[in-house]
N, C-alpha and C. Protein backbone atom coordinates (compact mmCIF):
# COMPACT_ATOMS: atom_id res chain seq x y z
N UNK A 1 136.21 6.04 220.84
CA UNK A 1 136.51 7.15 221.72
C UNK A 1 137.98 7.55 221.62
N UNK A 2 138.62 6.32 221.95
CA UNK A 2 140.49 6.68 221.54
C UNK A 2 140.37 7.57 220.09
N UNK A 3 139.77 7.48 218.82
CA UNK A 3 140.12 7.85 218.12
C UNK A 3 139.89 9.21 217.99
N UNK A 4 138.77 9.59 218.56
CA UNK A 4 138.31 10.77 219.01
C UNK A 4 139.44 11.84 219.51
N UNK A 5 139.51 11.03 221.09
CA UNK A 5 140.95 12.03 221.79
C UNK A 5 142.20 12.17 220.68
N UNK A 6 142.30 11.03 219.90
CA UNK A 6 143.66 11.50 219.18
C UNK A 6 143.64 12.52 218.38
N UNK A 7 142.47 12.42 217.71
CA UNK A 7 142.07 13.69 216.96
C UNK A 7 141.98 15.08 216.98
N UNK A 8 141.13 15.08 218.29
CA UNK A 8 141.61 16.48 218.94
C UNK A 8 142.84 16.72 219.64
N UNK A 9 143.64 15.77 220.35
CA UNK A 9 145.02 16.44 220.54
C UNK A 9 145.78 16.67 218.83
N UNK A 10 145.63 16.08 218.13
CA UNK A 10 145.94 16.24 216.78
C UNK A 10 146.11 17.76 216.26
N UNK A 11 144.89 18.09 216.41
CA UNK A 11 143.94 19.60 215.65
C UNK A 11 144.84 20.54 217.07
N UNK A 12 144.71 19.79 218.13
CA UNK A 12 145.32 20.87 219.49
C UNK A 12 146.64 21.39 218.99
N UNK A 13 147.83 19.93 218.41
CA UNK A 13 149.14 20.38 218.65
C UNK A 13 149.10 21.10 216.84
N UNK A 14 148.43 20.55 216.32
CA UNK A 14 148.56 21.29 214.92
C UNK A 14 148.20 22.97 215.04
N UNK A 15 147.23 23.39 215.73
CA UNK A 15 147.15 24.54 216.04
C UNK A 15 148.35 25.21 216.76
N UNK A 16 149.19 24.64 217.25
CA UNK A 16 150.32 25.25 218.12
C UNK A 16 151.62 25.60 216.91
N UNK A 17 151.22 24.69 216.60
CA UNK A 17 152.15 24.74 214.93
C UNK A 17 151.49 25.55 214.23
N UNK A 18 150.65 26.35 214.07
CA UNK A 18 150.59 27.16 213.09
C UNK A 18 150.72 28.64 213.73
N UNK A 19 150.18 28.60 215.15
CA UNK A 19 150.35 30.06 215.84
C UNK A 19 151.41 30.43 215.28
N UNK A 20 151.21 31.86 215.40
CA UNK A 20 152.01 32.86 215.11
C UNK A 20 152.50 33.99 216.22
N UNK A 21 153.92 34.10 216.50
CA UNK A 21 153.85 34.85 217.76
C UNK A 21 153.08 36.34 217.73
N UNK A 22 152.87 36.71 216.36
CA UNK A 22 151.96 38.42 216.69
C UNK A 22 150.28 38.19 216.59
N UNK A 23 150.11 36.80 216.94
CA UNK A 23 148.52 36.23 216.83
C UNK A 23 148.11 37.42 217.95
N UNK A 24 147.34 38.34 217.44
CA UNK A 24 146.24 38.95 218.89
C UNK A 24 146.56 39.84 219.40
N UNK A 25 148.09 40.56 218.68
CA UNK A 25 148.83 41.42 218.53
C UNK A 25 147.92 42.83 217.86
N UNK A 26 147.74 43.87 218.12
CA UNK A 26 146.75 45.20 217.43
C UNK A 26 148.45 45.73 216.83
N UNK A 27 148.04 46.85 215.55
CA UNK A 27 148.93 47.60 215.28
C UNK A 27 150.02 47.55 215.46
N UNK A 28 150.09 48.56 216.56
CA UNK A 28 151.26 49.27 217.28
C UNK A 28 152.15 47.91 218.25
N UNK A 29 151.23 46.96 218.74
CA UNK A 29 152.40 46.03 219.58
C UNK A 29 152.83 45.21 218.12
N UNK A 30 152.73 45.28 217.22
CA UNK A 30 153.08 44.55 215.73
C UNK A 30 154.39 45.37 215.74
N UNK A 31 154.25 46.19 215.78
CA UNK A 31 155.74 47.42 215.49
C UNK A 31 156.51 47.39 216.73
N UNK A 32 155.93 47.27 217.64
CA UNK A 32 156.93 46.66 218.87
C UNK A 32 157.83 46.01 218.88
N UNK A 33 156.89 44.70 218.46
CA UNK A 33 157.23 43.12 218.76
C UNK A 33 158.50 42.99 217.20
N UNK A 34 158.03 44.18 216.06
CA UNK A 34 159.21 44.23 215.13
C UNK A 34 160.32 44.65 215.33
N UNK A 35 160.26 45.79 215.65
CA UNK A 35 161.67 46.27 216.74
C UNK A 35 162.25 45.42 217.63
N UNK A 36 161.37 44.51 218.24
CA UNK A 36 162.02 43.60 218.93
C UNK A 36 162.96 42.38 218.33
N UNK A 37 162.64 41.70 216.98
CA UNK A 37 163.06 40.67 216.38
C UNK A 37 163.78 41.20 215.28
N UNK A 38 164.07 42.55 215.37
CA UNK A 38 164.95 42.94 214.02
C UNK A 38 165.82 43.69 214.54
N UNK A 39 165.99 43.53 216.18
CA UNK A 39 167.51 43.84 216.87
C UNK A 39 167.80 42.60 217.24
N UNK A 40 167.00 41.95 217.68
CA UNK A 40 167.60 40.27 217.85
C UNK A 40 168.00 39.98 216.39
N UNK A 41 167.69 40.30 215.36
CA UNK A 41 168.22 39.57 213.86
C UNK A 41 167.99 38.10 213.63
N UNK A 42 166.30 38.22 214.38
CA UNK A 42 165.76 36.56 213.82
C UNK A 42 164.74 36.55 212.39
N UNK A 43 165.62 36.28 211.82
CA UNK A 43 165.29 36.15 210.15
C UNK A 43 164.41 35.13 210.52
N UNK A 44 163.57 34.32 210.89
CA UNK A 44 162.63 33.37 210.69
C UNK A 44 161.36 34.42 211.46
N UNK A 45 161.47 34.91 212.47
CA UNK A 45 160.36 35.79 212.86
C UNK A 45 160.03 36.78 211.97
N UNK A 46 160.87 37.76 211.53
CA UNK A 46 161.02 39.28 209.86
C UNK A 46 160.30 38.58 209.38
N UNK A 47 160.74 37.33 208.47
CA UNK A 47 159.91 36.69 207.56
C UNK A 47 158.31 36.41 207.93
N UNK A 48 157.98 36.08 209.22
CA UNK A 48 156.47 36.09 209.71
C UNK A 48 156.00 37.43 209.59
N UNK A 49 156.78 38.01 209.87
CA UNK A 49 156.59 39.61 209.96
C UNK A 49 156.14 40.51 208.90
N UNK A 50 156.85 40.24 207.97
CA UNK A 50 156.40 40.79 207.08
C UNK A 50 155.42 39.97 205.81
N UNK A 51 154.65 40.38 205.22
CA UNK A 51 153.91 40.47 204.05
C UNK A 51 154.28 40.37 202.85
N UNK A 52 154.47 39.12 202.15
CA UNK A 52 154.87 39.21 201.00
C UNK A 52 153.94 39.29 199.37
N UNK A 53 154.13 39.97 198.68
CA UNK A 53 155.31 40.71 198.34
C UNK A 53 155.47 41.86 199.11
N UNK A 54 156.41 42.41 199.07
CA UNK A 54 156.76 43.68 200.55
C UNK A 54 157.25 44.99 199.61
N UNK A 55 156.55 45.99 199.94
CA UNK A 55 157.41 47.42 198.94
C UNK A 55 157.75 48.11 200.43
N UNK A 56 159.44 48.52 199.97
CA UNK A 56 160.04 49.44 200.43
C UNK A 56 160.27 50.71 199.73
N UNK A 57 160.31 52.11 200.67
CA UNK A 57 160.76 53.12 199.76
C UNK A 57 161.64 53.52 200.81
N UNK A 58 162.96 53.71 200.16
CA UNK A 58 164.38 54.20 200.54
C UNK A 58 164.93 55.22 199.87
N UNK A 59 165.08 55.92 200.54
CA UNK A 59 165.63 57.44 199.39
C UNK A 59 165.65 57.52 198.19
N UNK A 60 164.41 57.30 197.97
CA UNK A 60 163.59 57.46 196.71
C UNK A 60 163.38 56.20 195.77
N UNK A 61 164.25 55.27 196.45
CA UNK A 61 163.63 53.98 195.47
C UNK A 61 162.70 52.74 195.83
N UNK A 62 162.33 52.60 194.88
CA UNK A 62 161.15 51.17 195.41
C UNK A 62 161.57 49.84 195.09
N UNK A 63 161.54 49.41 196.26
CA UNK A 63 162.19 47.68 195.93
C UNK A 63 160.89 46.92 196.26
N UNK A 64 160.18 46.07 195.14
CA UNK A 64 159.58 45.11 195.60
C UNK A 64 160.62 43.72 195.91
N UNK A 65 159.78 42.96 197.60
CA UNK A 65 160.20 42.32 197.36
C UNK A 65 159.29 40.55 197.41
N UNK A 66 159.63 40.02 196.54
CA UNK A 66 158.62 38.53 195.71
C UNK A 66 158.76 37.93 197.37
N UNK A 67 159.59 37.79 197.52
CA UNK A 67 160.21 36.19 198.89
C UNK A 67 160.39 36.53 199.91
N UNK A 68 160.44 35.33 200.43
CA UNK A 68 160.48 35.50 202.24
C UNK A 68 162.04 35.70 202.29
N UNK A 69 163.05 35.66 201.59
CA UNK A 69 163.95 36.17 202.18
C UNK A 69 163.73 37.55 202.91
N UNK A 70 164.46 37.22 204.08
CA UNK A 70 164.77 38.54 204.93
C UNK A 70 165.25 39.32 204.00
N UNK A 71 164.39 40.85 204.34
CA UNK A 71 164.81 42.12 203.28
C UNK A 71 165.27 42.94 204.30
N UNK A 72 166.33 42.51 205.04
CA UNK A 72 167.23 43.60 205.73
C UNK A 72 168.32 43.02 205.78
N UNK A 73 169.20 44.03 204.92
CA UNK A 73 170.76 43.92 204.76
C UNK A 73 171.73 44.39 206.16
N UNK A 74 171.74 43.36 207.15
CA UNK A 74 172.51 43.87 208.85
C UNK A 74 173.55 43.95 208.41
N UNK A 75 174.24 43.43 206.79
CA UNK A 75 175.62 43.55 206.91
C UNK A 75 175.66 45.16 206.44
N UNK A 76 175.34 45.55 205.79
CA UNK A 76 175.59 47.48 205.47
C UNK A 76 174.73 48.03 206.40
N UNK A 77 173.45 47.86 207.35
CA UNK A 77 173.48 48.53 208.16
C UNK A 77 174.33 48.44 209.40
N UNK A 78 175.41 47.48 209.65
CA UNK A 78 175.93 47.39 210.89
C UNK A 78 177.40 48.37 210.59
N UNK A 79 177.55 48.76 209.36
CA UNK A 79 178.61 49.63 209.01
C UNK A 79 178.12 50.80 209.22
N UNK A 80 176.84 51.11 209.16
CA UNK A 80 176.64 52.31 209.56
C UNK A 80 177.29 52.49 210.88
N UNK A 81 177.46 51.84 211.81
CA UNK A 81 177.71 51.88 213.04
C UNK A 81 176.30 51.15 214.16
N UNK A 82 174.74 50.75 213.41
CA UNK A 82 173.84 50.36 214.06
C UNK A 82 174.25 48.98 214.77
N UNK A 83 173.66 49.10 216.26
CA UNK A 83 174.01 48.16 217.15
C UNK A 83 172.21 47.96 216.80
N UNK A 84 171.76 48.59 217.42
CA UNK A 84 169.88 47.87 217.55
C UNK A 84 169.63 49.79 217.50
N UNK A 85 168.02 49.38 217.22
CA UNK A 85 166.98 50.33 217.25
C UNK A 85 165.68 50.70 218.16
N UNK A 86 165.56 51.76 218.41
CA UNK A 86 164.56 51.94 219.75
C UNK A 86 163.25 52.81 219.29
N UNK A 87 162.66 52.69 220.03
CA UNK A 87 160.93 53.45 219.36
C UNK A 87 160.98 54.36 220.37
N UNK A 88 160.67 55.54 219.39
CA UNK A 88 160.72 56.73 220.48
C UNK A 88 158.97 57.49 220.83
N UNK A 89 158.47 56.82 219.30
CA UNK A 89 156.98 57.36 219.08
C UNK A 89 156.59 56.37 218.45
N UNK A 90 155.29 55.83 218.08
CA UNK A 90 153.95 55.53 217.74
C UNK A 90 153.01 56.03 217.78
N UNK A 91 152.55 56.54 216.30
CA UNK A 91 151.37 57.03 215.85
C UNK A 91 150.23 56.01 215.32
N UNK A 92 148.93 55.87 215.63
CA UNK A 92 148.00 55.24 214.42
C UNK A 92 147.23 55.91 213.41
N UNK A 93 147.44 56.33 212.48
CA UNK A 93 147.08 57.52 211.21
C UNK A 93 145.87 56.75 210.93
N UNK A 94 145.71 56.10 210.72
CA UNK A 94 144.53 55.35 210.56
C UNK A 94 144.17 53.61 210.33
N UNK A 95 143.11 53.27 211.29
CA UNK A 95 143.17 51.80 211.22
C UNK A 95 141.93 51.10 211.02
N UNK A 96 141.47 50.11 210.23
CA UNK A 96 140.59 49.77 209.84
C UNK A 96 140.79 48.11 210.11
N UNK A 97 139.44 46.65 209.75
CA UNK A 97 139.55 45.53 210.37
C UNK A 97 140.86 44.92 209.55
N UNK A 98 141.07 45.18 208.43
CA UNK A 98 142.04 44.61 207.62
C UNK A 98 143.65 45.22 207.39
N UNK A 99 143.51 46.98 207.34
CA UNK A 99 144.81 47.60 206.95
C UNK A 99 144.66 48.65 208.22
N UNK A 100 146.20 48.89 208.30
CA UNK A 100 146.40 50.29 209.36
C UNK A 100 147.81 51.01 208.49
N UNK A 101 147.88 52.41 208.93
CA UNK A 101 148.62 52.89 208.23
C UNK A 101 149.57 53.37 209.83
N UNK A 102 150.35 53.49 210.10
CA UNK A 102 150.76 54.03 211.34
C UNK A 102 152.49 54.54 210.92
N UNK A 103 152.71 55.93 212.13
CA UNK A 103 153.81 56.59 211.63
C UNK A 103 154.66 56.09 212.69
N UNK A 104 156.25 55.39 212.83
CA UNK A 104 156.68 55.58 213.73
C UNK A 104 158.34 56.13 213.94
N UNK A 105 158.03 56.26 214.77
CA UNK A 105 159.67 57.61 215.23
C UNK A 105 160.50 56.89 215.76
N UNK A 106 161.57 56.66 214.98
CA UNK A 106 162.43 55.49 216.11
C UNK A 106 163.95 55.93 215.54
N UNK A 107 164.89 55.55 216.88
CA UNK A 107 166.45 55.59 216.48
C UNK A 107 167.09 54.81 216.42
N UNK A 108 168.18 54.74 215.79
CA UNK A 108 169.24 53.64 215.52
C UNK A 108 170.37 54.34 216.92
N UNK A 109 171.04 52.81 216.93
CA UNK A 109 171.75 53.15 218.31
C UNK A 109 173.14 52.91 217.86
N UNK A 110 174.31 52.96 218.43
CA UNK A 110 175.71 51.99 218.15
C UNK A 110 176.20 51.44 219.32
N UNK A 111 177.11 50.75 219.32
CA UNK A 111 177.75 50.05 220.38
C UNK A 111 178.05 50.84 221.91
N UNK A 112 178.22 52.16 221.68
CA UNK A 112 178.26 53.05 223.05
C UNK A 112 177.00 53.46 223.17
N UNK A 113 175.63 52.82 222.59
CA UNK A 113 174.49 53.80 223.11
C UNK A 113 173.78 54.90 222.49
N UNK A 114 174.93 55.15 221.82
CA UNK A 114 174.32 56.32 221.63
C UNK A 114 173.71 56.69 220.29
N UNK A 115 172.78 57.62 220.47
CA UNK A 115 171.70 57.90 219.20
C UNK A 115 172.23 58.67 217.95
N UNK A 116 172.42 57.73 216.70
CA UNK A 116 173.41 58.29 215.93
C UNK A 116 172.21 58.85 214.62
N UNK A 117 171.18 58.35 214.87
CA UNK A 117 170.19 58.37 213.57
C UNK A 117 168.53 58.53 214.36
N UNK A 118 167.68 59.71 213.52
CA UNK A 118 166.74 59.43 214.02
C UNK A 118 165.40 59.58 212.91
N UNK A 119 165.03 58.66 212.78
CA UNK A 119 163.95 58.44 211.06
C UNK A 119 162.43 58.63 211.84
N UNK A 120 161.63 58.50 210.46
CA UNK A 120 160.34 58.63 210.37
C UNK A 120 159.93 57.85 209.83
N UNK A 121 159.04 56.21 210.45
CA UNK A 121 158.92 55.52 209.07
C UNK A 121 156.93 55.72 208.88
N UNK A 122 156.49 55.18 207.78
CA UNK A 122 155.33 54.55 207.74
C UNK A 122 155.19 53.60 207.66
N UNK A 123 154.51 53.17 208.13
CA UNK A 123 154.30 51.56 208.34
C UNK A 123 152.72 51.55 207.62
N UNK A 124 152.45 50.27 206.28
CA UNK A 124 151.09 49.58 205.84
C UNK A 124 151.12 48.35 206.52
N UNK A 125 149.92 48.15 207.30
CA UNK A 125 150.21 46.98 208.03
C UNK A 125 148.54 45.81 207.46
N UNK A 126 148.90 44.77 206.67
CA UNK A 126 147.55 44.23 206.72
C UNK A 126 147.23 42.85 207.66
N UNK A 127 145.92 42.56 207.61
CA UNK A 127 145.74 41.44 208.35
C UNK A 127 145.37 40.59 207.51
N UNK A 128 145.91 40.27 206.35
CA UNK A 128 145.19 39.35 205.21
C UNK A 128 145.47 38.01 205.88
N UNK A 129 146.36 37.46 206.33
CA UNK A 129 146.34 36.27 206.68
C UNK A 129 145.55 35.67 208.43
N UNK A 130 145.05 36.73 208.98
CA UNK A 130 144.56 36.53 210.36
C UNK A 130 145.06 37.10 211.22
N UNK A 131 146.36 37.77 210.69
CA UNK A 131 147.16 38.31 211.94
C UNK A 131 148.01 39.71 211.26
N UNK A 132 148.46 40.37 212.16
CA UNK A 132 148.67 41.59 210.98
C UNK A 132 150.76 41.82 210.62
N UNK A 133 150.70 42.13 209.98
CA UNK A 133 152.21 42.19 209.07
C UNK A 133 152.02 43.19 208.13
N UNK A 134 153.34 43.03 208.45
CA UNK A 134 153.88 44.54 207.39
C UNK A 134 153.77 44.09 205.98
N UNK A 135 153.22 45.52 204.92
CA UNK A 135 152.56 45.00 203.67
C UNK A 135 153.80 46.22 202.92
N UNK A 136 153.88 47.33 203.58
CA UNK A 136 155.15 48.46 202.89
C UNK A 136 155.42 49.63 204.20
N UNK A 137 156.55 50.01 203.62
CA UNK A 137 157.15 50.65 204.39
C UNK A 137 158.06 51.98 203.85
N UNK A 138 158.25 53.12 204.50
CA UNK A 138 158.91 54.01 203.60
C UNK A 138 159.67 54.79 204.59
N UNK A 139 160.69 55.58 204.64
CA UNK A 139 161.48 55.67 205.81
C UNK A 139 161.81 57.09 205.63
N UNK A 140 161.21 58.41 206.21
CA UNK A 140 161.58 59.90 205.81
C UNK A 140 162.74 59.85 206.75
N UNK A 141 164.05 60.09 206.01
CA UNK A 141 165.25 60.93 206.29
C UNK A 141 166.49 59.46 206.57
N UNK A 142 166.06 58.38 206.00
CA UNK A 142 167.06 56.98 206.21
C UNK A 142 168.03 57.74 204.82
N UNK A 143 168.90 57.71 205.17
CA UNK A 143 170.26 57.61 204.19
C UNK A 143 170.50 56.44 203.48
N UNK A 144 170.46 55.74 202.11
CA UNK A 144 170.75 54.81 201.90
C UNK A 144 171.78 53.85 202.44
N UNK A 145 171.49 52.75 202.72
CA UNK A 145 172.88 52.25 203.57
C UNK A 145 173.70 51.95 203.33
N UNK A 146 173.95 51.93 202.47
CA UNK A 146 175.35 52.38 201.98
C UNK A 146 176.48 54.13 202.28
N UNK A 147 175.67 54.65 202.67
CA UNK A 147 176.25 55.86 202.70
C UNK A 147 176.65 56.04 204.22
N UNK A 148 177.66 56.62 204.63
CA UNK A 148 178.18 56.07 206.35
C UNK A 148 177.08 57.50 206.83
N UNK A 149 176.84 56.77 208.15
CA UNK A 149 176.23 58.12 209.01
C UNK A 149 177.13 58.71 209.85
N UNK A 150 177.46 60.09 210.26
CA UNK A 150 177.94 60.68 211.02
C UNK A 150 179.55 60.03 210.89
């Protein structure tokens, strides 16, 4: 019987270890909960977050990327002047049990607040692993970051 209970607390705490915080998460709170951990700048959550390999399109170019390294450069976007980013819209263009395609409208902010940038992204979101993450992404009207805004 002891060996029993150990077993299932076993399988219990091993399951706690594998959760994922966007477990049960639909779409749109996926793009939330991203906005949320990519103004905090927790590179171990991005990495849950996203889908690897990951395609970006940035003013016109495509970066695949192979690894879980975090694929956001905070050091050239914080020269833009970006403090954090806010969602102004969420669209779902279309969603199915495995992929969703969704548009969302969001701004970059700076240290006074204020709205210095305002993009269009798409978001491919799949659920290949049980839970859903970003698979690509493409951003109408992002300036490469390298280039200063305003």
């Amino acid at each position: 019987m002891n060996k029993v209970l150990i077993a299932l607390c076993m399988l219990f705490i091993a399951s706690f270890a594998s959760a994922h915080p966007q477990d049960g998460l639909n779409p749109e709170e996926l793009l939330r909960y991203y906005i949320k951990v990519f103004n905090q700048e927790d590179a171990r959550a991005l990495e849950d977050v996203y889908h690897f390999p990951n395609v970006k399109i940035q003013s016109g170019k495509l970066v695949v990327q192979e690894s879980k390294d975090v694929p956001i450069d905070y050091a050239a976007l914080k020269k833009t002047g970006w403090k954090y980013s806010k969602i102004n819209r969420i669209k779902s263009i279309s969603e199915g049990a495995n992929s969703a395609l969704l548009e969302m409208d969001y701004s970059r902010y700076n240290a006074n607040d204020q709205d210095f940038l305002r993009l269009t992204g798409f978001y491919v979101l799949t659920k290949n692993a049980g839970y859903w993450q970003i698979l690509s992404f493409t951003n109408i009207g992002a300036p490469a970051l390298d280039t200063p805004t305003r």
